[in-house]
N, C-alpha and C. Protein backbone atom coordinates (compact mmCIF):
# COMPACT_ATOMS: atom_id res chain seq x y z
N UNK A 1 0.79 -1.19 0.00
CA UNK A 1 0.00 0.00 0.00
C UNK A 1 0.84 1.26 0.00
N UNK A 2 2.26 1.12 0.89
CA UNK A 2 2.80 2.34 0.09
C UNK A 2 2.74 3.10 1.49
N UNK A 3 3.27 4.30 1.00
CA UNK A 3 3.31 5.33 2.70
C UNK A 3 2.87 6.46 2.18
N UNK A 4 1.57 6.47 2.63
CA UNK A 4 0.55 7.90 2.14
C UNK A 4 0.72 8.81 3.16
N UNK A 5 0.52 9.98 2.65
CA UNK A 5 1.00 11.08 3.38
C UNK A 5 -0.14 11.20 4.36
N UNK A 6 -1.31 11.31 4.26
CA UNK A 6 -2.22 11.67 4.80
C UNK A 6 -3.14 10.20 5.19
N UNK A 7 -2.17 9.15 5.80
CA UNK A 7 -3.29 7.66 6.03
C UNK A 7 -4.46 7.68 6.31
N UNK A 8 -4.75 8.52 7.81
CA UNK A 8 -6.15 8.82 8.41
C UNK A 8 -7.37 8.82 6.97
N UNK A 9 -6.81 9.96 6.69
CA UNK A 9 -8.16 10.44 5.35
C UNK A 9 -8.38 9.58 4.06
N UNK A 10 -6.98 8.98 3.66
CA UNK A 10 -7.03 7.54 2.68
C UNK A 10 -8.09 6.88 3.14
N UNK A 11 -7.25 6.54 4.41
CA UNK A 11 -8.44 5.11 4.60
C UNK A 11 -10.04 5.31 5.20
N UNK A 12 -10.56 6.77 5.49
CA UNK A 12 -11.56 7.83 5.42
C UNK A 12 -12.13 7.02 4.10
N UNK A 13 -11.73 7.36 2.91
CA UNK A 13 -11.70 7.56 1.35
C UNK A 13 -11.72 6.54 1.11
N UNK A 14 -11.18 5.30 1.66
CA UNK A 14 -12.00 4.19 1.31
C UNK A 14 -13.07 3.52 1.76
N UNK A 15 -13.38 4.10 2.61
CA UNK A 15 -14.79 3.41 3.79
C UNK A 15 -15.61 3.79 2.70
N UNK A 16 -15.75 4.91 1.78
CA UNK A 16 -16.33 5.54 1.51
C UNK A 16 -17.02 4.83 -0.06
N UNK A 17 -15.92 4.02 -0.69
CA UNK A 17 -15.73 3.28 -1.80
C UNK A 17 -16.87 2.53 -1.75
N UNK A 18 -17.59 2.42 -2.54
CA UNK A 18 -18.67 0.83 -3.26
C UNK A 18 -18.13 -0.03 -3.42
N UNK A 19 -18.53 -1.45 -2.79
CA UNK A 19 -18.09 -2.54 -2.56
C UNK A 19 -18.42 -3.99 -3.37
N UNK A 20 -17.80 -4.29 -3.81
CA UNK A 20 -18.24 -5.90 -4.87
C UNK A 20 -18.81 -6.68 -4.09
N UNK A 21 -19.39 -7.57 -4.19
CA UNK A 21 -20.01 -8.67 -3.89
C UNK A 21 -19.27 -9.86 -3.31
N UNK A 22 -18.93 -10.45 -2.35
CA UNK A 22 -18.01 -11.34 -2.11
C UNK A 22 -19.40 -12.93 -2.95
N UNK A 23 -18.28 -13.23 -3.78
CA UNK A 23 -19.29 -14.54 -4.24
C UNK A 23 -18.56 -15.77 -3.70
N UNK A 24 -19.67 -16.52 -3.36
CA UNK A 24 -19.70 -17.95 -2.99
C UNK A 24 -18.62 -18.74 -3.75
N UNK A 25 -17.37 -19.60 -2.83
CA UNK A 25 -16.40 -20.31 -3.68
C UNK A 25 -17.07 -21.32 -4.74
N UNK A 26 -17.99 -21.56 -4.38
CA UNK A 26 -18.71 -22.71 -4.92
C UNK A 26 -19.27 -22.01 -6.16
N UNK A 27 -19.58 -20.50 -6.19
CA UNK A 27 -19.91 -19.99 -7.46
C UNK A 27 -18.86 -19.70 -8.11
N UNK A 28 -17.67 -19.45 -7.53
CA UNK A 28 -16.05 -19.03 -8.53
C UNK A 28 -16.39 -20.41 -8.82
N UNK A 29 -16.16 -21.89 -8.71
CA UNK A 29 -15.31 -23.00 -8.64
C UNK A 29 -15.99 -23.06 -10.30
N UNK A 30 -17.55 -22.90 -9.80
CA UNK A 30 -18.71 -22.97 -11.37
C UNK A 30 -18.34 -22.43 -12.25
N UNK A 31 -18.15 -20.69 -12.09
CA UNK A 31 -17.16 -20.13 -13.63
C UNK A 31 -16.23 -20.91 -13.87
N UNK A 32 -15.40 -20.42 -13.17
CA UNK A 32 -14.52 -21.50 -13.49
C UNK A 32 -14.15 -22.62 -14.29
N UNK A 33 -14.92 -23.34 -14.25
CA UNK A 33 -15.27 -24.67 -15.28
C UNK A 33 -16.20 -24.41 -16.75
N UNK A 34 -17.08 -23.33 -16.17
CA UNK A 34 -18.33 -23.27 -17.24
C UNK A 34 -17.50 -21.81 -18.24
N UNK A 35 -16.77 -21.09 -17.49
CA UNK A 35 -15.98 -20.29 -18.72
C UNK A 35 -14.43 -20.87 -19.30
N UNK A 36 -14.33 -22.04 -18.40
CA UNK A 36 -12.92 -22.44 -19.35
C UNK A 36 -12.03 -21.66 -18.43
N UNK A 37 -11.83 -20.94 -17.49
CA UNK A 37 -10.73 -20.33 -16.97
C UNK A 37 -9.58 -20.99 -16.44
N UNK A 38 -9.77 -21.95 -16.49
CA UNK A 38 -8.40 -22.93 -16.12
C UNK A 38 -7.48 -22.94 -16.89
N UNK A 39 -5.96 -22.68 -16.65
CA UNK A 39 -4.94 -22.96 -17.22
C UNK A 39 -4.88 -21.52 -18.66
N UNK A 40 -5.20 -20.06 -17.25
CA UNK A 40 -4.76 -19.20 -17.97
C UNK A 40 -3.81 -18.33 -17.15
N UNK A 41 -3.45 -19.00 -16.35
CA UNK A 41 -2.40 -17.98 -15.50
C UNK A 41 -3.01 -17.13 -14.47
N UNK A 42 -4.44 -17.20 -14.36
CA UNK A 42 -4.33 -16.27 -12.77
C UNK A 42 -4.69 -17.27 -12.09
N UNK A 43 -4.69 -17.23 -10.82
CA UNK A 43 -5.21 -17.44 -9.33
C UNK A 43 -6.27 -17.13 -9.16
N UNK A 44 -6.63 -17.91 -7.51
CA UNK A 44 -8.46 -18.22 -7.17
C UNK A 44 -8.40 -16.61 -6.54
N UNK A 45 -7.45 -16.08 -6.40
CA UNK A 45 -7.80 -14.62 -6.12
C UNK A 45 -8.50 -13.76 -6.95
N UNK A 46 -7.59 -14.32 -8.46
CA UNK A 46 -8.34 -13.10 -9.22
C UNK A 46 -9.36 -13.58 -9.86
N UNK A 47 -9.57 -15.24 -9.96
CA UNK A 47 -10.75 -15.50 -10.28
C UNK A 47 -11.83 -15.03 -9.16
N UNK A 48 -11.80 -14.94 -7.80
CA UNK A 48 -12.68 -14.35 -7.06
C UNK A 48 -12.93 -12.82 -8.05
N UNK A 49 -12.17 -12.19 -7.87
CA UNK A 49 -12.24 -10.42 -9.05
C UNK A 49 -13.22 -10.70 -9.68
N UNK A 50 -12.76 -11.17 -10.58
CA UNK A 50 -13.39 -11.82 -11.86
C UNK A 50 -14.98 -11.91 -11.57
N UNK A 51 -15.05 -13.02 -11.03
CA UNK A 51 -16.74 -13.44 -10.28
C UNK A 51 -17.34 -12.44 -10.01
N UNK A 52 -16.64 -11.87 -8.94
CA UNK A 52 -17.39 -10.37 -7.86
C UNK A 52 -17.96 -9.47 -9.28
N UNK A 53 -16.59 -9.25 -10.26
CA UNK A 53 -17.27 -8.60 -11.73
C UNK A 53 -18.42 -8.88 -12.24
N UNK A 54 -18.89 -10.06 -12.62
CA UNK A 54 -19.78 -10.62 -13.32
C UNK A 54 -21.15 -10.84 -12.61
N UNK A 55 -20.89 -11.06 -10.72
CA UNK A 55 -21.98 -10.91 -10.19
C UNK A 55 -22.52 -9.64 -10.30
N UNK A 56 -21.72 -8.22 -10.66
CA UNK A 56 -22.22 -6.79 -10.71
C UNK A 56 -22.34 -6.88 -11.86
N UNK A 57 -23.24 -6.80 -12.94
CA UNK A 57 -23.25 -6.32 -13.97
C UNK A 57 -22.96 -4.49 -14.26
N UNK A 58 -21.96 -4.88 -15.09
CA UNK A 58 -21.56 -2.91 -15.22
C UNK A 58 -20.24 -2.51 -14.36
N UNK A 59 -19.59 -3.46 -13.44
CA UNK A 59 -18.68 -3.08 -12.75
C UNK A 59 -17.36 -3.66 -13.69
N UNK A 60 -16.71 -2.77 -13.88
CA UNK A 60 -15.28 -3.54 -14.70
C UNK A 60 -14.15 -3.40 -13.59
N UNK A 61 -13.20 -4.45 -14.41
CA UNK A 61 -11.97 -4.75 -14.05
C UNK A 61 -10.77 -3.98 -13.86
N UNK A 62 -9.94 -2.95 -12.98
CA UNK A 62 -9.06 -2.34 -13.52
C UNK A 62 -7.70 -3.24 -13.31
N UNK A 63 -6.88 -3.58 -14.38
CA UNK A 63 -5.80 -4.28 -13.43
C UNK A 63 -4.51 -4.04 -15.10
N UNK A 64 -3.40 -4.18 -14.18
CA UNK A 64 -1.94 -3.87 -15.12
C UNK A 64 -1.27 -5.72 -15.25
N UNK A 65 -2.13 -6.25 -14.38
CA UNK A 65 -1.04 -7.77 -15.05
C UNK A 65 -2.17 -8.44 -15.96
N UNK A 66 -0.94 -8.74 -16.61
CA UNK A 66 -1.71 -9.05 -18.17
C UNK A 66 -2.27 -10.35 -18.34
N UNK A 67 -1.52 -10.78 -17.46
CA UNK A 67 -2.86 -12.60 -17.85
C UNK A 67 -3.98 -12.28 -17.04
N UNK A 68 -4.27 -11.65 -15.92
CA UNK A 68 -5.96 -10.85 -15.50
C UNK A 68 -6.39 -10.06 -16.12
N UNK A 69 -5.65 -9.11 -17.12
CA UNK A 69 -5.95 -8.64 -18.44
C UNK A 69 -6.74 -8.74 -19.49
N UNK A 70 -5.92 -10.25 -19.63
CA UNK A 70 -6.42 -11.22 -21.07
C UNK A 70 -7.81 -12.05 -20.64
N UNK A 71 -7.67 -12.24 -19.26
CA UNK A 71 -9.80 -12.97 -18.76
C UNK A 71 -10.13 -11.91 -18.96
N UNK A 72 -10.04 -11.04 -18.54
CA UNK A 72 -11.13 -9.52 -18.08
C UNK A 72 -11.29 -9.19 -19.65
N UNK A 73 -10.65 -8.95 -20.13
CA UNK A 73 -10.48 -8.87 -22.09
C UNK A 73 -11.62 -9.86 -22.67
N UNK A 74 -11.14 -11.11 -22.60
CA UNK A 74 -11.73 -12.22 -23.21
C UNK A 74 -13.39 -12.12 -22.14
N UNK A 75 -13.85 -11.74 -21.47
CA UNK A 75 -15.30 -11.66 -20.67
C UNK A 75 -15.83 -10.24 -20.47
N UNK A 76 -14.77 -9.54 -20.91
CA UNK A 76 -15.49 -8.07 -21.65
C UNK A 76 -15.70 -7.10 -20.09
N UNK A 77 -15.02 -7.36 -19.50
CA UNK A 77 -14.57 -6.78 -17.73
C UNK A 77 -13.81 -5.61 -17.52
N UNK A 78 -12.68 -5.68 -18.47
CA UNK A 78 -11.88 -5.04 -18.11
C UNK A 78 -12.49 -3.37 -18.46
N UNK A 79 -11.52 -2.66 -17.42
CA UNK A 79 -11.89 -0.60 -17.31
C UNK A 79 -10.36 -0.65 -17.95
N UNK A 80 -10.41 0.47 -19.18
CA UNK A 80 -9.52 1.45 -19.82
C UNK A 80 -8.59 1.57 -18.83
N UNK A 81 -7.19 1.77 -18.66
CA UNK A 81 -6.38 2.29 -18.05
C UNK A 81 -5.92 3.46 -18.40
N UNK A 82 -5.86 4.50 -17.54
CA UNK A 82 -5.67 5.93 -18.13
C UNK A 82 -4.43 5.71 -18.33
């Protein structure tokens, strides 16, 4: 996370943030299988991302590593990076 100048009000600023959906492992495990995501290089972490995405319709993906990239790409997730 880094050493913010002002922590108190950061983490203020994130209470403040809209929150994803924590989905059921048992619903990642289902994508999972039913989109083929196996054996593309991310983890049950970012397949959790992933899920939490798709349970929000309209919420995208922001992320810089490129094999969470290429799901979020290939399932139409991913947010523009400025």
């Amino acid at each position: 996370m880094g050493p913010w100048r002002d922590r108190a009000s950061t983490l203020a600023r994130l209470d403040n943030m809209p929150q994803a959906r924590v989905v059921p492992l048992q619903d990642v495990r289902r994508m999972i299988e039913s989109r083929a995501l196996y054996s593309k290089g991310i983890g049950l972490t970012d397949a959790y991302l992933v899920a939490s995405c798709l349970a929000a319709p309209g919420t995208r993906l922001w992320t810089s590593d490129a094999r969470l990239g290429q799901v979020a790409d290939l399932l139409g997730i991913r947010a523009n990076l400025p």
